[in-house]
Every structure is written in structure tokens, then in C-alpha cells.
N, C-alpha and C. Protein backbone atom coordinates (compact mmCIF):
# COMPACT_ATOMS: atom_id res chain seq x y z
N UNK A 1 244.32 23.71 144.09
CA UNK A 1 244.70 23.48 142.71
C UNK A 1 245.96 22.61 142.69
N UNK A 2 246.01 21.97 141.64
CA UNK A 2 247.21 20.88 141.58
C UNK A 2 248.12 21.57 140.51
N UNK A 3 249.66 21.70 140.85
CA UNK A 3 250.47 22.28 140.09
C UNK A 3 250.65 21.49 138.60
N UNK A 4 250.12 20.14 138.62
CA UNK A 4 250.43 18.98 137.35
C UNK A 4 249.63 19.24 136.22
N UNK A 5 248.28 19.77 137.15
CA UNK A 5 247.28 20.14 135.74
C UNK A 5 247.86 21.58 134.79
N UNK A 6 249.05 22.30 135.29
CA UNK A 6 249.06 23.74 134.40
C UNK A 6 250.23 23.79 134.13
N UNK A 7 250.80 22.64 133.89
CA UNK A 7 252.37 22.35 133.03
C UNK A 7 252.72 23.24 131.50
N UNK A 8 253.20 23.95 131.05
CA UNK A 8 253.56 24.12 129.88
C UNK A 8 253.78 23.15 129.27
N UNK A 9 253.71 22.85 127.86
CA UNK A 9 254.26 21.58 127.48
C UNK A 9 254.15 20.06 127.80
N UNK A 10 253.09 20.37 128.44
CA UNK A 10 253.43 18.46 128.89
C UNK A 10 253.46 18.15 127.60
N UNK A 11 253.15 17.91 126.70
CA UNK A 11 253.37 17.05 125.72
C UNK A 11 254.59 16.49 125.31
N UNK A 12 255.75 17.28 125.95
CA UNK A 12 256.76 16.94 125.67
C UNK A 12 257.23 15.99 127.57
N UNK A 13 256.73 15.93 127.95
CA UNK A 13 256.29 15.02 129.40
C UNK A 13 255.54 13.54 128.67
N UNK A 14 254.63 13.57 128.23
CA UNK A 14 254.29 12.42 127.55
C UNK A 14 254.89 11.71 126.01
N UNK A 15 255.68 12.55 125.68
CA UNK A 15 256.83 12.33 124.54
C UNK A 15 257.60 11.14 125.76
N UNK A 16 258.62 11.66 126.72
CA UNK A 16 258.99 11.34 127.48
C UNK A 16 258.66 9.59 128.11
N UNK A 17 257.57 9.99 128.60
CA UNK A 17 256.95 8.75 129.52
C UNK A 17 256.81 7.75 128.82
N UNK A 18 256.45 7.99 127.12
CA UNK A 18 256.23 7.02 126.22
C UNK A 18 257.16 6.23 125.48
N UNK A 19 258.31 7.09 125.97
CA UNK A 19 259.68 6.58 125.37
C UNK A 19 260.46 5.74 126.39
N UNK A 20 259.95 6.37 127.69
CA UNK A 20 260.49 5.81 128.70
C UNK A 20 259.52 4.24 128.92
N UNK A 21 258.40 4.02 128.97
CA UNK A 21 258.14 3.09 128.91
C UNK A 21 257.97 1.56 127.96
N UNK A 22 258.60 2.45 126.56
CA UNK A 22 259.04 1.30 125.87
C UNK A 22 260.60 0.75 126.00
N UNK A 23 260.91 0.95 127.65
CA UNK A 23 262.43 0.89 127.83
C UNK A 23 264.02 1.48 126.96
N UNK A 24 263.74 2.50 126.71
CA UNK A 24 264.22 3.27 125.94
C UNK A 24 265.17 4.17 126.82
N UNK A 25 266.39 3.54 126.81
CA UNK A 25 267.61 4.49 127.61
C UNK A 25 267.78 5.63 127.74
N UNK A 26 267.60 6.46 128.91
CA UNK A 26 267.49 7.72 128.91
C UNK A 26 268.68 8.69 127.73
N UNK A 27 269.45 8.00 127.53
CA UNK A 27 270.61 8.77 126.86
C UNK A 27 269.97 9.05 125.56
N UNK A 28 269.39 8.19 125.22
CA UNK A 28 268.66 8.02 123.60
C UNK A 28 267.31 8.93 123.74
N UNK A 29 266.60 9.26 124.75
CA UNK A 29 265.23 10.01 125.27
C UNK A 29 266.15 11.93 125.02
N UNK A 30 267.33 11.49 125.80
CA UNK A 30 267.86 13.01 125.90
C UNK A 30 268.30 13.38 124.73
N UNK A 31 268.93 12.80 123.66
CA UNK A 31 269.69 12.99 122.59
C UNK A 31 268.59 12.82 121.68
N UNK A 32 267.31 12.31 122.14
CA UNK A 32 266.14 12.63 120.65
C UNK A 32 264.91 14.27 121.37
N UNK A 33 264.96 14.57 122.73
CA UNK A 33 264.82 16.00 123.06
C UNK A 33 265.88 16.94 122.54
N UNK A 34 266.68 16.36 122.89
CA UNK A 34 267.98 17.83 121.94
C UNK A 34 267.26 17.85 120.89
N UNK A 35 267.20 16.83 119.94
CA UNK A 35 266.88 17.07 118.19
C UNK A 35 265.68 18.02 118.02
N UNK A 36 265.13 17.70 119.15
CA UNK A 36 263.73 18.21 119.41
C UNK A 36 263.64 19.82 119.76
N UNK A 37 265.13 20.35 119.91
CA UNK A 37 265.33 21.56 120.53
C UNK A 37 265.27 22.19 121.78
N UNK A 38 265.56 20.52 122.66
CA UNK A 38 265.24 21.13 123.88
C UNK A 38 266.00 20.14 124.95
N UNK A 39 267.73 20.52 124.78
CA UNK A 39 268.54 20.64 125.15
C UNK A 39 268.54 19.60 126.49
N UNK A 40 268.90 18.60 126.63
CA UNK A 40 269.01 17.62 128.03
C UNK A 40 269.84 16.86 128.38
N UNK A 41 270.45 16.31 129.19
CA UNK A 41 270.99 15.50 129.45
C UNK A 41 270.50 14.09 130.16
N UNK A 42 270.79 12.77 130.27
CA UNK A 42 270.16 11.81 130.53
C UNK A 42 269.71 11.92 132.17
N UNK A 43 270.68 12.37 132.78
CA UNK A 43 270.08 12.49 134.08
C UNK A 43 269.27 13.32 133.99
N UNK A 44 268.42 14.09 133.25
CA UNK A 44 267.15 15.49 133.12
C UNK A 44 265.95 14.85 132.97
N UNK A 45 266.59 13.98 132.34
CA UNK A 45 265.51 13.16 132.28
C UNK A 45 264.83 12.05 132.73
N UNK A 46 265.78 11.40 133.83
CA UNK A 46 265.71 11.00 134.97
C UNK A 46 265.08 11.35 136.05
N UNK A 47 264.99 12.78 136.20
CA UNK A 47 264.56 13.41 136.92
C UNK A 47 263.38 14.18 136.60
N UNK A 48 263.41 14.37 135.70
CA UNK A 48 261.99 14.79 135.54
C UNK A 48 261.00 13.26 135.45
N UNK A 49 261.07 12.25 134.91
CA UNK A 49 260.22 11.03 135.25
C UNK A 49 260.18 10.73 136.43
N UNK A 50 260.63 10.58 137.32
CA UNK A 50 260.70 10.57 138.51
C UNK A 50 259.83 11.25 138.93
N UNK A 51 260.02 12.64 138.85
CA UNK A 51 259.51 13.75 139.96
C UNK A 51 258.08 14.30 139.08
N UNK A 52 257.48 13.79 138.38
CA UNK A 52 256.51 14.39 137.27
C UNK A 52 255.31 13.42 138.15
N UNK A 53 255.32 12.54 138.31
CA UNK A 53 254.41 11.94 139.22
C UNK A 53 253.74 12.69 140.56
N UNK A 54 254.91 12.87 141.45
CA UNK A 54 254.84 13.68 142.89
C UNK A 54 254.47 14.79 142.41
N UNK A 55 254.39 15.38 141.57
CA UNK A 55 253.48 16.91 141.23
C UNK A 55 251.92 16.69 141.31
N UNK A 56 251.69 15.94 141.13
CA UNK A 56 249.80 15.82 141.76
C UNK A 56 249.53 14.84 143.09
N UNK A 57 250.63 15.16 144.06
CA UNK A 57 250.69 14.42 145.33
C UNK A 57 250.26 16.06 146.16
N UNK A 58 250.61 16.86 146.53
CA UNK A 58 250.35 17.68 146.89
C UNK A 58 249.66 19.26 146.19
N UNK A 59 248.65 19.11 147.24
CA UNK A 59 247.42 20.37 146.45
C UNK A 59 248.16 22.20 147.67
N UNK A 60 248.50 22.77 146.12
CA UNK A 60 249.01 24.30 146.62
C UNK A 60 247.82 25.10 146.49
N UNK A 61 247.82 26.17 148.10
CA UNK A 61 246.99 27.42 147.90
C UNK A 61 246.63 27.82 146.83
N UNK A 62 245.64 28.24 146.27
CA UNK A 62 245.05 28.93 145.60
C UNK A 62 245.52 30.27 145.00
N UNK A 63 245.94 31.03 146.13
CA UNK A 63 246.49 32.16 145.67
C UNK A 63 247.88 31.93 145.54
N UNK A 64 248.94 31.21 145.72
CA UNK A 64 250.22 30.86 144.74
C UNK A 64 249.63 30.26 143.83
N UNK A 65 249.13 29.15 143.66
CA UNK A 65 248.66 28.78 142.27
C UNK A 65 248.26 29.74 141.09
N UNK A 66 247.45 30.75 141.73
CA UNK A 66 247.65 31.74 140.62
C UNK A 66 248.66 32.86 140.26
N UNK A 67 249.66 32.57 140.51
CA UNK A 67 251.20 33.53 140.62
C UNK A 67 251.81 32.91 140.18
N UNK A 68 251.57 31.30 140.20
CA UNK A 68 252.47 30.20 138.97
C UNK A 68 251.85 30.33 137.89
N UNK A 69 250.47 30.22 137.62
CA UNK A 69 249.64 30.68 136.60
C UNK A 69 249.84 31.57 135.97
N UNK A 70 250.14 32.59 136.35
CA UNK A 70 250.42 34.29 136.12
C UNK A 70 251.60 34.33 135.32
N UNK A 71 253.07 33.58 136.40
CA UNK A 71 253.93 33.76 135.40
C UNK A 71 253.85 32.39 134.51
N UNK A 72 253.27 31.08 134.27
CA UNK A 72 253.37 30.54 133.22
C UNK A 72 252.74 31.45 131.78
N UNK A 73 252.46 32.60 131.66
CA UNK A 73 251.70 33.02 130.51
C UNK A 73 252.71 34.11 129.94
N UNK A 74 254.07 34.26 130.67
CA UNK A 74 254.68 35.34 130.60
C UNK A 74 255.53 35.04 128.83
N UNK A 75 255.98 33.66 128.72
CA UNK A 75 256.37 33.02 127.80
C UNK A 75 255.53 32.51 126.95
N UNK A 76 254.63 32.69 126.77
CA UNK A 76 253.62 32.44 125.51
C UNK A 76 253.96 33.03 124.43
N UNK A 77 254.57 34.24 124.31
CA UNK A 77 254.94 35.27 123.07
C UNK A 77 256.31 35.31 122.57
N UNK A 78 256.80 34.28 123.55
CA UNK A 78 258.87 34.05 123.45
C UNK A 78 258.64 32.98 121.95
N UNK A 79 259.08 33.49 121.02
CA UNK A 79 259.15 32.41 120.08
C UNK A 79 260.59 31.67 119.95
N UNK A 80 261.47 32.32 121.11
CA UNK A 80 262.84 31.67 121.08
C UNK A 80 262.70 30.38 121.98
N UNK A 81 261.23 30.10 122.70
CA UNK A 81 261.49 28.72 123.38
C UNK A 81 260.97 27.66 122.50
N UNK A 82 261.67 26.75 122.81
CA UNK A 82 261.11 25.36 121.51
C UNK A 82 259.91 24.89 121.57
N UNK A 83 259.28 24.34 120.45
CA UNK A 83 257.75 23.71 120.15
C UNK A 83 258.41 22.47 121.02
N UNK A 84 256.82 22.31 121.61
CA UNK A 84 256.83 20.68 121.77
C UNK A 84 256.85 19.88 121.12
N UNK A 85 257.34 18.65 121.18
CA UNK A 85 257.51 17.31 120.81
C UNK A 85 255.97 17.03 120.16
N UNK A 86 255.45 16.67 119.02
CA UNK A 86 254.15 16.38 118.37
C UNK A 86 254.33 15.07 117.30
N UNK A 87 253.36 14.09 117.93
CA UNK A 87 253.62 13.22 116.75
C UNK A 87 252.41 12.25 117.22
């Protein structure tokens, strides 16, 4: 299983990539995620474009994959974490 396909939120990953590829300064990407409720700084976002790629470079066991799985569902019912980015 590939850890890229069971992201929470990507949408706010392709918020991202789309902003980033209309050359759009990370400072301005991080300061329109804050608005967004979800707190960053420009290097966060640096780093997550970067490293969001190399997540479907390597395929994890099966049985960790489902223990990342397991706890990605733990936060489904937290209404204190922010909506994704939608537009």
C-alpha cells in the first residue's frame, strides 16, 4: 500500500500545489492556509511540497499501513481540527 493514497485532507495538498504552481510565494501560500485555519509557516510549506511527492516513492507493509489507517480515523469526530481548503 502507498502511504500518498490515505492522506487526510489532501485537498488542502492540492490547494497548495496549485498555488504553488502559479508561482505564488510560499509566504503568501502560508498566510492564505492560516486564513484557512491551518496555521503555517512558509518553510511548512516548503516542505511539505517537496516531500508530498516522495510519499508514493516507497510501498509500506501492509500491516503498518493498516495502523496508519487505524489511527488516521481517530480524528474524524475532532471538530476542533480545521476543514479543508474547498473551492
Amino acid at each position: 500500500m502507498f502511504l500518498k493514497k490515505h492522506i487526510v485532507r489532501v485537498e488542502n495538498m492540492k490547494v497548495m500545489q496549485a498555488l504553488n504552481s502559479a508561482h505564488i510565494d510560499h509566504k503568501v501560500i502560508a498566510m492564505f492556509m492560516s486564513c484557512e485555519g491551518i496555521p503555517m509557516q512558509a518553510r511548512d510549506v516548503s516542505v511539505l511540497l517537496n516531500h508530498y511527492d516522495a510519499l508514493g516513492n516507497t510501498k509500506l507493509p501492509a500491516k503498518k499501513m493498516q495502523s496508519l489507517i487505524a489511527a488516521k480515523y481517530f480524528d474524524h469526530e475532532d471538530e476542533t481540527l480545521p476543514c479543508p481548503a474547498a473551492y
